[in-house]
N, C-alpha and C. Protein backbone atom coordinates (compact mmCIF):
# COMPACT_ATOMS: atom_id res chain seq x y z
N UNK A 1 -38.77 -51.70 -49.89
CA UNK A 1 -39.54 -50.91 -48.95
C UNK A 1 -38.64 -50.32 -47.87
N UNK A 2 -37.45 -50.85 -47.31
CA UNK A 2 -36.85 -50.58 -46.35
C UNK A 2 -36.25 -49.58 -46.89
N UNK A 3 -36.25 -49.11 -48.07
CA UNK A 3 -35.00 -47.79 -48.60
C UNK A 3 -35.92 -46.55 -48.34
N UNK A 4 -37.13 -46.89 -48.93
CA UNK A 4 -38.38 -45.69 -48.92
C UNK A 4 -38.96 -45.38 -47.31
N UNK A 5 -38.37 -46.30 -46.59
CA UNK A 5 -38.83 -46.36 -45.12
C UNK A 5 -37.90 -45.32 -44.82
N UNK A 6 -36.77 -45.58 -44.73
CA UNK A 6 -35.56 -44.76 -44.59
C UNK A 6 -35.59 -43.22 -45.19
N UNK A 7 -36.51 -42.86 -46.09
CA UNK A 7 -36.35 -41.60 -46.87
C UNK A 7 -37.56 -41.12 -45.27
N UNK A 8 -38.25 -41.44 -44.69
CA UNK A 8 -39.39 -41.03 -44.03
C UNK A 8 -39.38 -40.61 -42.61
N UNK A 9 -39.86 -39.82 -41.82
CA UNK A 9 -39.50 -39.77 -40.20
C UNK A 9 -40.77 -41.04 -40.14
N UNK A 10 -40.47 -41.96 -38.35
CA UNK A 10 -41.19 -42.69 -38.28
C UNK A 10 -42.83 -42.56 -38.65
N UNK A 11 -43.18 -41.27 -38.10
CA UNK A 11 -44.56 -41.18 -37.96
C UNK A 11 -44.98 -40.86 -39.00
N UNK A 12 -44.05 -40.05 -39.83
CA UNK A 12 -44.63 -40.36 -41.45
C UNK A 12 -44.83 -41.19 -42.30
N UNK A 13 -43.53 -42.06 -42.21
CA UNK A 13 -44.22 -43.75 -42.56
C UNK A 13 -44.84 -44.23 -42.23
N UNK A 14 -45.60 -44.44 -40.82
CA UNK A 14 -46.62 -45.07 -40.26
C UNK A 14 -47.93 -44.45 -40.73
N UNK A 15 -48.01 -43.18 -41.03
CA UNK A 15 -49.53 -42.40 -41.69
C UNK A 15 -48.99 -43.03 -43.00
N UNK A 16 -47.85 -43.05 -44.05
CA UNK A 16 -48.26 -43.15 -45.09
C UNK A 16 -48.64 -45.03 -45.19
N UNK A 17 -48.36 -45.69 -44.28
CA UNK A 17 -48.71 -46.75 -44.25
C UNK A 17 -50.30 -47.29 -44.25
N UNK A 18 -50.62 -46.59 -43.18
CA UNK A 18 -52.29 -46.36 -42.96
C UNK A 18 -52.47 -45.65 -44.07
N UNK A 19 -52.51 -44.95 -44.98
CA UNK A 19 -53.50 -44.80 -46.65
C UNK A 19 -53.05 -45.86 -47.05
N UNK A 20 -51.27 -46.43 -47.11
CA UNK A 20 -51.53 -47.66 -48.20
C UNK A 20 -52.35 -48.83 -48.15
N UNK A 21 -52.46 -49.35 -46.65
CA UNK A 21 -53.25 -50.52 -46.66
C UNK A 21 -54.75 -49.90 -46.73
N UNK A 22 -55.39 -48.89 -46.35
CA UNK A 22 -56.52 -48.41 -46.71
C UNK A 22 -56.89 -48.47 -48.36
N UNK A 23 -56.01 -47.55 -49.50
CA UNK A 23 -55.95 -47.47 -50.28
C UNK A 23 -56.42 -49.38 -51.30
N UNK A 24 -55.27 -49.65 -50.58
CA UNK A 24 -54.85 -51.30 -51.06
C UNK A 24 -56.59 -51.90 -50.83
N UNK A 25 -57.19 -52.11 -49.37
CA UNK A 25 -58.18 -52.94 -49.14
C UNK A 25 -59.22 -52.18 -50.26
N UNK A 26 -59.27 -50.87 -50.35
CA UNK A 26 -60.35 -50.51 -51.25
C UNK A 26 -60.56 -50.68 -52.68
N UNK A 27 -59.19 -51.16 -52.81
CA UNK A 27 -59.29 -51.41 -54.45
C UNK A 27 -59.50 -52.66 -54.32
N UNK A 28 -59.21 -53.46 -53.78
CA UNK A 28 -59.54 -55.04 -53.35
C UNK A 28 -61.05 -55.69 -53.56
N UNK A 29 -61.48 -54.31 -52.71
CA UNK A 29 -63.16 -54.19 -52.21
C UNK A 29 -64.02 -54.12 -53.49
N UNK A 30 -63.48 -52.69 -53.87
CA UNK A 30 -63.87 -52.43 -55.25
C UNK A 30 -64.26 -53.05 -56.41
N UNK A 31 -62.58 -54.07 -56.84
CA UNK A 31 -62.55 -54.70 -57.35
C UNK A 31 -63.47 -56.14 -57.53
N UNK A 32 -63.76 -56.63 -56.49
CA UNK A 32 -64.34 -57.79 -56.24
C UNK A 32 -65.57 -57.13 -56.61
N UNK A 33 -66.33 -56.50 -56.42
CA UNK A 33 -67.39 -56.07 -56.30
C UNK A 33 -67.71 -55.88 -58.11
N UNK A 34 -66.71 -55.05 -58.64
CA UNK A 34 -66.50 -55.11 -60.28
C UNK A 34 -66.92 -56.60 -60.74
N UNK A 35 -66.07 -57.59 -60.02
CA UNK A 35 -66.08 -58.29 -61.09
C UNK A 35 -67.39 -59.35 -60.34
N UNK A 36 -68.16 -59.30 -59.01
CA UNK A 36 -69.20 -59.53 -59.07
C UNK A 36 -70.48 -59.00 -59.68
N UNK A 37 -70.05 -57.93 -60.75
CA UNK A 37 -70.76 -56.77 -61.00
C UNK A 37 -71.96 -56.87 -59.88
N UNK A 38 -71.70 -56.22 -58.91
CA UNK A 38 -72.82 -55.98 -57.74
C UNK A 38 -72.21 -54.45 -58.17
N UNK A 39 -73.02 -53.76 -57.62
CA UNK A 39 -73.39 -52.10 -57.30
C UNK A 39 -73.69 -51.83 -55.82
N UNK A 40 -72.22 -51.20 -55.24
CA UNK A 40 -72.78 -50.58 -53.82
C UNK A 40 -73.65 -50.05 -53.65
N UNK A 41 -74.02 -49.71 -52.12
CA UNK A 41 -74.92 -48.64 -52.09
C UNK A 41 -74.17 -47.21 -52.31
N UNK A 42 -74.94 -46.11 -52.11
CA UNK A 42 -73.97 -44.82 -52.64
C UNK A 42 -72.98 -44.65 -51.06
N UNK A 43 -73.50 -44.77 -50.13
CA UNK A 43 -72.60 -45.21 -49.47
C UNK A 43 -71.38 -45.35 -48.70
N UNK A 44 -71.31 -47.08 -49.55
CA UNK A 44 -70.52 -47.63 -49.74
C UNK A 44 -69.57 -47.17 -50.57
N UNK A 45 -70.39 -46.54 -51.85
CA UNK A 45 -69.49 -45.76 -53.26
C UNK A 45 -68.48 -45.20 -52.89
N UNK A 46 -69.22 -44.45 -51.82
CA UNK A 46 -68.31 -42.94 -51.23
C UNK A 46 -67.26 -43.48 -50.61
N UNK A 47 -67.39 -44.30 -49.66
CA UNK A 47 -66.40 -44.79 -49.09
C UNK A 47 -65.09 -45.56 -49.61
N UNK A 48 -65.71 -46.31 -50.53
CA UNK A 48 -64.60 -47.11 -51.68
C UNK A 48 -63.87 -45.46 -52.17
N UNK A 49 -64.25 -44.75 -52.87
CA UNK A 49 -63.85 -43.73 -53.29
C UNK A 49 -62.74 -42.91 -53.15
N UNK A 50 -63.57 -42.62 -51.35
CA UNK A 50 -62.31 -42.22 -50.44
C UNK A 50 -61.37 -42.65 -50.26
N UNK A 51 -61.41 -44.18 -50.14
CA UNK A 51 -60.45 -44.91 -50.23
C UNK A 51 -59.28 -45.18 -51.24
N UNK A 52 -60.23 -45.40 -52.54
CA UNK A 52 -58.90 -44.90 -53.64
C UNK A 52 -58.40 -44.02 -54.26
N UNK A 53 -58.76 -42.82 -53.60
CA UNK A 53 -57.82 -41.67 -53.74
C UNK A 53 -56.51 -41.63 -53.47
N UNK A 54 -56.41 -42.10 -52.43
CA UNK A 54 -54.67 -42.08 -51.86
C UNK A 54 -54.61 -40.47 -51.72
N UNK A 55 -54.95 -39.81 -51.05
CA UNK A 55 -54.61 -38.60 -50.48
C UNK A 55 -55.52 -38.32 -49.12
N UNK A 56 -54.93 -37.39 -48.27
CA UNK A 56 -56.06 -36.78 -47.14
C UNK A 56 -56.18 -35.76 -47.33
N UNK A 57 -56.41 -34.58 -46.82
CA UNK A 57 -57.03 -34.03 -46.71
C UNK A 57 -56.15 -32.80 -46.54
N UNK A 58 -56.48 -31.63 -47.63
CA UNK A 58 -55.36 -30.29 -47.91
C UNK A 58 -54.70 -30.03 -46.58
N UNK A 59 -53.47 -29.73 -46.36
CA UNK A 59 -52.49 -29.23 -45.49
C UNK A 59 -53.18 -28.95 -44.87
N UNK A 60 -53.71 -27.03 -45.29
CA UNK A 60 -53.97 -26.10 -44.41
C UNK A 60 -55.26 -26.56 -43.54
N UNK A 61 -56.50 -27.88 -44.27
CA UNK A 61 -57.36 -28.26 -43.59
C UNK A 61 -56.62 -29.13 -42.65
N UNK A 62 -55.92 -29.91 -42.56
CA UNK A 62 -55.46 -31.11 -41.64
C UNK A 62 -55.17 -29.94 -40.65
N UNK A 63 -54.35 -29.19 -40.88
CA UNK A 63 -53.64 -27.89 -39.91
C UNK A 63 -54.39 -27.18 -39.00
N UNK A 64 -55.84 -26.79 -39.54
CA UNK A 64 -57.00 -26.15 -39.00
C UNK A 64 -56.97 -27.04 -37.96
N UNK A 65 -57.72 -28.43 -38.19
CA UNK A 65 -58.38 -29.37 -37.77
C UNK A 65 -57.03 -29.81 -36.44
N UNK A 66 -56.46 -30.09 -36.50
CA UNK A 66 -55.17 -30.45 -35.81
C UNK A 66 -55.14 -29.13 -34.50
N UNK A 67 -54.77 -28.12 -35.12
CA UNK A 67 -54.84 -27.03 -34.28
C UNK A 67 -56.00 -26.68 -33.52
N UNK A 68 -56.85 -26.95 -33.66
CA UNK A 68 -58.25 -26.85 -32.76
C UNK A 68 -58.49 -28.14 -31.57
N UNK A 69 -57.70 -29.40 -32.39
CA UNK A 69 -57.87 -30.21 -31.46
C UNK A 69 -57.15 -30.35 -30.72
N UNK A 70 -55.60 -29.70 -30.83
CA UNK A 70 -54.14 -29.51 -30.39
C UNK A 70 -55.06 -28.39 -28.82
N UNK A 71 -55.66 -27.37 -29.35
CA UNK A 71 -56.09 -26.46 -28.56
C UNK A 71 -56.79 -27.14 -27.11
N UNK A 72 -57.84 -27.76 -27.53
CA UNK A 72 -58.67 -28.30 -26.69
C UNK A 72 -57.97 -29.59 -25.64
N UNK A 73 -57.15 -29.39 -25.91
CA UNK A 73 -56.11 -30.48 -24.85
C UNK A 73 -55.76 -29.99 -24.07
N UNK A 74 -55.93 -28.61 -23.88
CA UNK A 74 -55.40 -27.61 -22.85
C UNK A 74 -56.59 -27.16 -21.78
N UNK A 75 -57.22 -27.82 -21.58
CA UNK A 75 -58.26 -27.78 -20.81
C UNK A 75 -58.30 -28.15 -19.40
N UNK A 76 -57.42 -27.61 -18.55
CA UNK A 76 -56.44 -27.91 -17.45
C UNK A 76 -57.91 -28.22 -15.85
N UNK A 77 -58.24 -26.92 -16.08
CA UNK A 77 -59.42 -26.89 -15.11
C UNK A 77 -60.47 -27.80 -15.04
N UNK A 78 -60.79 -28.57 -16.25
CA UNK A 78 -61.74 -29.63 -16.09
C UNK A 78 -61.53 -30.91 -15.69
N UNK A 79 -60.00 -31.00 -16.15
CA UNK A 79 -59.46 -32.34 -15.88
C UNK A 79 -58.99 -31.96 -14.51
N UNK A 80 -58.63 -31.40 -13.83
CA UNK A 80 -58.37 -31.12 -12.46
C UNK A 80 -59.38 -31.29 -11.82
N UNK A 81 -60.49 -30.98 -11.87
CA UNK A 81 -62.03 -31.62 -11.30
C UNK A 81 -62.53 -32.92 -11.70
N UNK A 82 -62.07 -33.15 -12.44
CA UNK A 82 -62.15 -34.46 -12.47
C UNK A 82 -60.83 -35.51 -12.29
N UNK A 83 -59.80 -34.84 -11.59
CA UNK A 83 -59.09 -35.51 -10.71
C UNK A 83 -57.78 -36.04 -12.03
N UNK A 84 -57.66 -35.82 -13.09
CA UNK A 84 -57.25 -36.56 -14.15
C UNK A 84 -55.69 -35.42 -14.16
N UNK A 85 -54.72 -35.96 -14.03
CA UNK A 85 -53.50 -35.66 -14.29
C UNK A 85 -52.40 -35.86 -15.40
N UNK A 86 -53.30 -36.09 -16.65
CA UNK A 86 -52.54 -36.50 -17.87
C UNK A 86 -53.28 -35.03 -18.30
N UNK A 87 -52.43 -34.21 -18.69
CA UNK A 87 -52.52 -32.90 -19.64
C UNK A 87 -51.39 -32.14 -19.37
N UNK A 88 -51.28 -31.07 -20.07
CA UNK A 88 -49.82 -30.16 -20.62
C UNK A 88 -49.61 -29.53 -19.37
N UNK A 89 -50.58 -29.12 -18.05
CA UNK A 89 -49.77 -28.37 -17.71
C UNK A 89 -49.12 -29.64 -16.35
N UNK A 90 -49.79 -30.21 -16.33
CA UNK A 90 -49.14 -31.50 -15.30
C UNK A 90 -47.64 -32.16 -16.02
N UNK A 91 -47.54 -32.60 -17.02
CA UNK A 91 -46.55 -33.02 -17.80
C UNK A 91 -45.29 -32.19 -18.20
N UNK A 92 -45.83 -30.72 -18.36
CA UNK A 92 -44.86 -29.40 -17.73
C UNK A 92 -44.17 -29.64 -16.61
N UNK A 93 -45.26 -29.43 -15.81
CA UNK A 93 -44.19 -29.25 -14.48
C UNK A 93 -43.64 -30.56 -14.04
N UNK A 94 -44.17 -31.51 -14.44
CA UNK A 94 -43.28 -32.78 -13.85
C UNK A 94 -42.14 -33.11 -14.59
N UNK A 95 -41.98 -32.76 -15.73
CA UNK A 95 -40.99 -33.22 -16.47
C UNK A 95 -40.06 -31.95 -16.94
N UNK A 96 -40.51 -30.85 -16.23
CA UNK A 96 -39.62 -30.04 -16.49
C UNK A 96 -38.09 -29.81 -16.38
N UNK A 97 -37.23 -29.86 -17.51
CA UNK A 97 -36.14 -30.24 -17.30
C UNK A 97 -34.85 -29.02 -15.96
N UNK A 98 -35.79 -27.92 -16.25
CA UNK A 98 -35.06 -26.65 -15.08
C UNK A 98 -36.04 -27.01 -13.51
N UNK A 99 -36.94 -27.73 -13.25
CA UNK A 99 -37.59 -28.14 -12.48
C UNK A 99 -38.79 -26.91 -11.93
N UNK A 100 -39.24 -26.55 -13.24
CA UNK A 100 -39.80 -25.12 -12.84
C UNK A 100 -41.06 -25.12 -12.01
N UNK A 101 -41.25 -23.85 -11.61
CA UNK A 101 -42.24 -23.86 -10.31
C UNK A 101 -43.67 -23.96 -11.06
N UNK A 102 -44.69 -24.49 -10.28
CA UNK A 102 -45.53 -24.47 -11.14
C UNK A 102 -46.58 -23.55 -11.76
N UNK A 103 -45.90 -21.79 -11.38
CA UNK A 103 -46.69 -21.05 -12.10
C UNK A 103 -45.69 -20.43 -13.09
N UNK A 104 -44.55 -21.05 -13.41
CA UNK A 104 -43.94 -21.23 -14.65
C UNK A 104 -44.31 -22.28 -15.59
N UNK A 105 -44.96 -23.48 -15.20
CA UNK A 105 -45.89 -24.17 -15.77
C UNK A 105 -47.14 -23.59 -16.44
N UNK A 106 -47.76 -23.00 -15.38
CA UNK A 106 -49.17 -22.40 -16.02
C UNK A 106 -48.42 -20.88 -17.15
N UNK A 107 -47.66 -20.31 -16.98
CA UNK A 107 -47.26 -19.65 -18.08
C UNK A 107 -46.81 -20.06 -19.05
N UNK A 108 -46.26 -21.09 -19.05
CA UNK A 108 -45.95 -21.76 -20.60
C UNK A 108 -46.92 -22.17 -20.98
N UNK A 109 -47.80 -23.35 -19.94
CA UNK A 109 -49.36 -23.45 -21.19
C UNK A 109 -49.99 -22.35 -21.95
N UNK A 110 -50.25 -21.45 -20.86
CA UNK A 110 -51.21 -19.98 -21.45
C UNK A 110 -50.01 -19.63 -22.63
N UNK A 111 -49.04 -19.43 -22.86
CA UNK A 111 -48.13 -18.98 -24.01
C UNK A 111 -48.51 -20.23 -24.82
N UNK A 112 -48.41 -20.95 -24.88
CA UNK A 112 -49.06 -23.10 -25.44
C UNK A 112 -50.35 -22.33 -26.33
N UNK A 113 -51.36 -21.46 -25.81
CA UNK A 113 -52.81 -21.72 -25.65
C UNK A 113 -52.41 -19.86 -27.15
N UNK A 114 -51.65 -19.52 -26.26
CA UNK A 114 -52.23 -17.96 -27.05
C UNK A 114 -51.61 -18.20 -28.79
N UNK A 115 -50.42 -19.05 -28.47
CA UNK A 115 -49.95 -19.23 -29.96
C UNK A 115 -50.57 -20.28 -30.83
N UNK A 116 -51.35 -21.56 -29.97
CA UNK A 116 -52.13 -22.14 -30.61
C UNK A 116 -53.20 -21.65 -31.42
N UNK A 117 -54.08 -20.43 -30.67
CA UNK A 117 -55.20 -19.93 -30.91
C UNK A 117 -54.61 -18.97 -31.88
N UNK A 118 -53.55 -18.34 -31.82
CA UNK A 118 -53.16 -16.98 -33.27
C UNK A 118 -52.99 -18.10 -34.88
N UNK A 119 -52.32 -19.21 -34.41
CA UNK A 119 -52.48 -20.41 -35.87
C UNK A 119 -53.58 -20.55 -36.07
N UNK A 120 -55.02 -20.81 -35.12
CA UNK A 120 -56.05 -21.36 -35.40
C UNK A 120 -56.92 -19.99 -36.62
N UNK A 121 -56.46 -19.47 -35.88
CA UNK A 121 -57.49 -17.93 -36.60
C UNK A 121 -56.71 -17.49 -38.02
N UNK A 122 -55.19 -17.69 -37.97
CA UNK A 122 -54.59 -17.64 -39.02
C UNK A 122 -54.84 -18.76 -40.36
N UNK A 123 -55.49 -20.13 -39.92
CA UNK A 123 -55.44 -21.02 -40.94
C UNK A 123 -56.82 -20.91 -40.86
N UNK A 124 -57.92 -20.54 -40.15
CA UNK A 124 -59.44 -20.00 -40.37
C UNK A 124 -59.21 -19.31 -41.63
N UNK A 125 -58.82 -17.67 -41.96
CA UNK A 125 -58.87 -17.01 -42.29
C UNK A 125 -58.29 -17.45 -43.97
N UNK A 126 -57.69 -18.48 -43.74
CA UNK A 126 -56.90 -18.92 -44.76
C UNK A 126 -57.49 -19.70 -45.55
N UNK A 127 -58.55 -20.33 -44.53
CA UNK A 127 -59.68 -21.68 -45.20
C UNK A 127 -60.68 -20.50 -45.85
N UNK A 128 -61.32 -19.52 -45.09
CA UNK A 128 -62.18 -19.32 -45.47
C UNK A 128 -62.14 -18.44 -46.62
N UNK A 129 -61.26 -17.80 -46.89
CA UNK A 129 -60.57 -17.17 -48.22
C UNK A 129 -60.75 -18.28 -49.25
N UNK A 130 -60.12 -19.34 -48.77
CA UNK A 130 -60.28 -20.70 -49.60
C UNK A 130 -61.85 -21.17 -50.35
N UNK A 131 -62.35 -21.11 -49.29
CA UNK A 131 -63.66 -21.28 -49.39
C UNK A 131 -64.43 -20.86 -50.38
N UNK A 132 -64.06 -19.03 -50.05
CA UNK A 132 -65.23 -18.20 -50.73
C UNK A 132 -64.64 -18.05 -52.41
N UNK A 133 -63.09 -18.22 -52.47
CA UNK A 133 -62.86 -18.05 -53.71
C UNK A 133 -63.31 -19.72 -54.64
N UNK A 134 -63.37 -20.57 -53.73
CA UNK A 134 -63.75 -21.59 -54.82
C UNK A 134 -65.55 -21.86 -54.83
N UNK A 135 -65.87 -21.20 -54.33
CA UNK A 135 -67.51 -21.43 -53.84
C UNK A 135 -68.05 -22.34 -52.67
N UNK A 136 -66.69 -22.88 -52.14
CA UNK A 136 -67.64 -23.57 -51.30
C UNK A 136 -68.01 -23.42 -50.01
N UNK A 137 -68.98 -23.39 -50.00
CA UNK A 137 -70.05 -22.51 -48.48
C UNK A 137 -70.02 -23.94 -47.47
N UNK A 138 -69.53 -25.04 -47.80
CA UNK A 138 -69.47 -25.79 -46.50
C UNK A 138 -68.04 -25.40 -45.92
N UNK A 139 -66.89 -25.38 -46.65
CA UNK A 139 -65.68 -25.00 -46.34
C UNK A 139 -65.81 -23.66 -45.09
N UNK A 140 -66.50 -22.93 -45.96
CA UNK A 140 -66.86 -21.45 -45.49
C UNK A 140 -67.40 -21.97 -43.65
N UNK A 141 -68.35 -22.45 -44.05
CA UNK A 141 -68.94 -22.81 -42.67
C UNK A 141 -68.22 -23.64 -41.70
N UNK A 142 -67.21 -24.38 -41.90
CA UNK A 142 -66.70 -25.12 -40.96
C UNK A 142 -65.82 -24.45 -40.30
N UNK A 143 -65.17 -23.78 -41.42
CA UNK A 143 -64.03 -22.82 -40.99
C UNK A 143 -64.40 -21.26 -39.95
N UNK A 144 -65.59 -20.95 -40.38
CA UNK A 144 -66.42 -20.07 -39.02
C UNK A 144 -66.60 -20.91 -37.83
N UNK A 145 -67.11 -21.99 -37.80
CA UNK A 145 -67.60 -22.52 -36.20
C UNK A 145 -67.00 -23.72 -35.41
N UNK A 146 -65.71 -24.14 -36.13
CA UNK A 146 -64.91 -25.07 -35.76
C UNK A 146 -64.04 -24.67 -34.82
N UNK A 147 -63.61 -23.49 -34.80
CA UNK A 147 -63.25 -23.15 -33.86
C UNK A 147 -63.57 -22.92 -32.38
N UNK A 148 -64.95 -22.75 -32.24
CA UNK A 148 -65.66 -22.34 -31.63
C UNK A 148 -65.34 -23.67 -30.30
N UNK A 149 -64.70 -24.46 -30.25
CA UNK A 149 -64.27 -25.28 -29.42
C UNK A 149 -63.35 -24.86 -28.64
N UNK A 150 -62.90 -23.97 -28.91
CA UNK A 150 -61.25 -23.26 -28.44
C UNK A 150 -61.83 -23.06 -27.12
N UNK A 151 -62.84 -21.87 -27.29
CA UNK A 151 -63.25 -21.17 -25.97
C UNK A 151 -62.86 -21.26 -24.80
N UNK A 152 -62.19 -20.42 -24.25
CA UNK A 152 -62.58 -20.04 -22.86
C UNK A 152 -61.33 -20.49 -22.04
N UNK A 153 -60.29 -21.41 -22.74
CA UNK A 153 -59.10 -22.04 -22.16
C UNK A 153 -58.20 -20.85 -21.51
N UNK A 154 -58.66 -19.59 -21.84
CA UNK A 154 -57.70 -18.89 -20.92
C UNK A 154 -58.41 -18.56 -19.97
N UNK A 155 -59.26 -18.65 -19.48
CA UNK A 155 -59.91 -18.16 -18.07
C UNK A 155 -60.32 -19.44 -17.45
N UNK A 156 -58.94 -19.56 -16.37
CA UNK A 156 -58.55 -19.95 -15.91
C UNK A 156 -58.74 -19.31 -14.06
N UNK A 157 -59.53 -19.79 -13.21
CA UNK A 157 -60.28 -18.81 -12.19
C UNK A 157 -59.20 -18.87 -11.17
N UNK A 158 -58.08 -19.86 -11.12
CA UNK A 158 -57.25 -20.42 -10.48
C UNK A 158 -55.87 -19.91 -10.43
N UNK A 159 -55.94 -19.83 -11.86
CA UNK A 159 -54.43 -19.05 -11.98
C UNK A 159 -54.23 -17.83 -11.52
């Protein structure tokens, strides 16, 4: 294990770790259940299922999904009313290594925010192509209104 650890960046071994013991308990689960011949509920089915797949979930969906939630972290003005100083543009300017002023801060988020949002619409467009060529209208649909979380991070009344 330590050689295959070594082929991996940390955080990729640690996700591929989390499917293996996932993977592992579900066949476990499964199994027992086989040889109690009991029958989950459907469920449960689903879930065992998921479980022994050993895969997540297509690139470009993890990518969507990632990027929308990557987006919504940038939500500077709410957490400032609510007094909360853990977000990008606080962590900008404090740790900025040129010690930049802090409306060189708020310009790198908004640049943070505009290139986040051109990926988000780019891997939309990409799902939903996806979607319509394989038929599936839930794909279709998630990929229209998932985004819809993004909103509004550039109007900003302050800046």
């Amino acid at each position: 294990m330590s050689s295959f650890r070594s082929l991996m960046d940390p955080p990729l071994f640690a996700r591929y770790m989390i499917c293996l013991k996932t993977f592992l308990d579900s066949l476990v689960e499964e199994a027992s259940l086989r040889s109690a011949k009991s029958i989950p509920s459907l469920e449960k089915y689903q879930l065992l299922r998921r479980g022994t797949v050993f895969v997540e979930g297509a690139g470009d969906f993890v990518a969507f999904v990632n990027a929308v939630a990557d987006h919504v972290l940038f939500s500077f003005r709410h957490e400032m009313k609510i007094k909360c100083f853990h977000n990008y543009l606080c962590v900008i300017f404090c740790h900025s290594p040129n010690n930049a002023s802090f409306q060189e801060a708020v310009d790198k988020v908004c640049k943070m925010i505009q290139e986040t949002e051109a990926k988000i619409l780019q891997l939309q467009k990409k799902l939903m192509k996806m979607g319509e060529e394989t038929g599936n209208k839930d794909l279709v649909d998630y990929a229209t209104w998932y985004p819809c979380f993004t909103s509004g991070h550039l109007r900003w009344p302050w800046a």
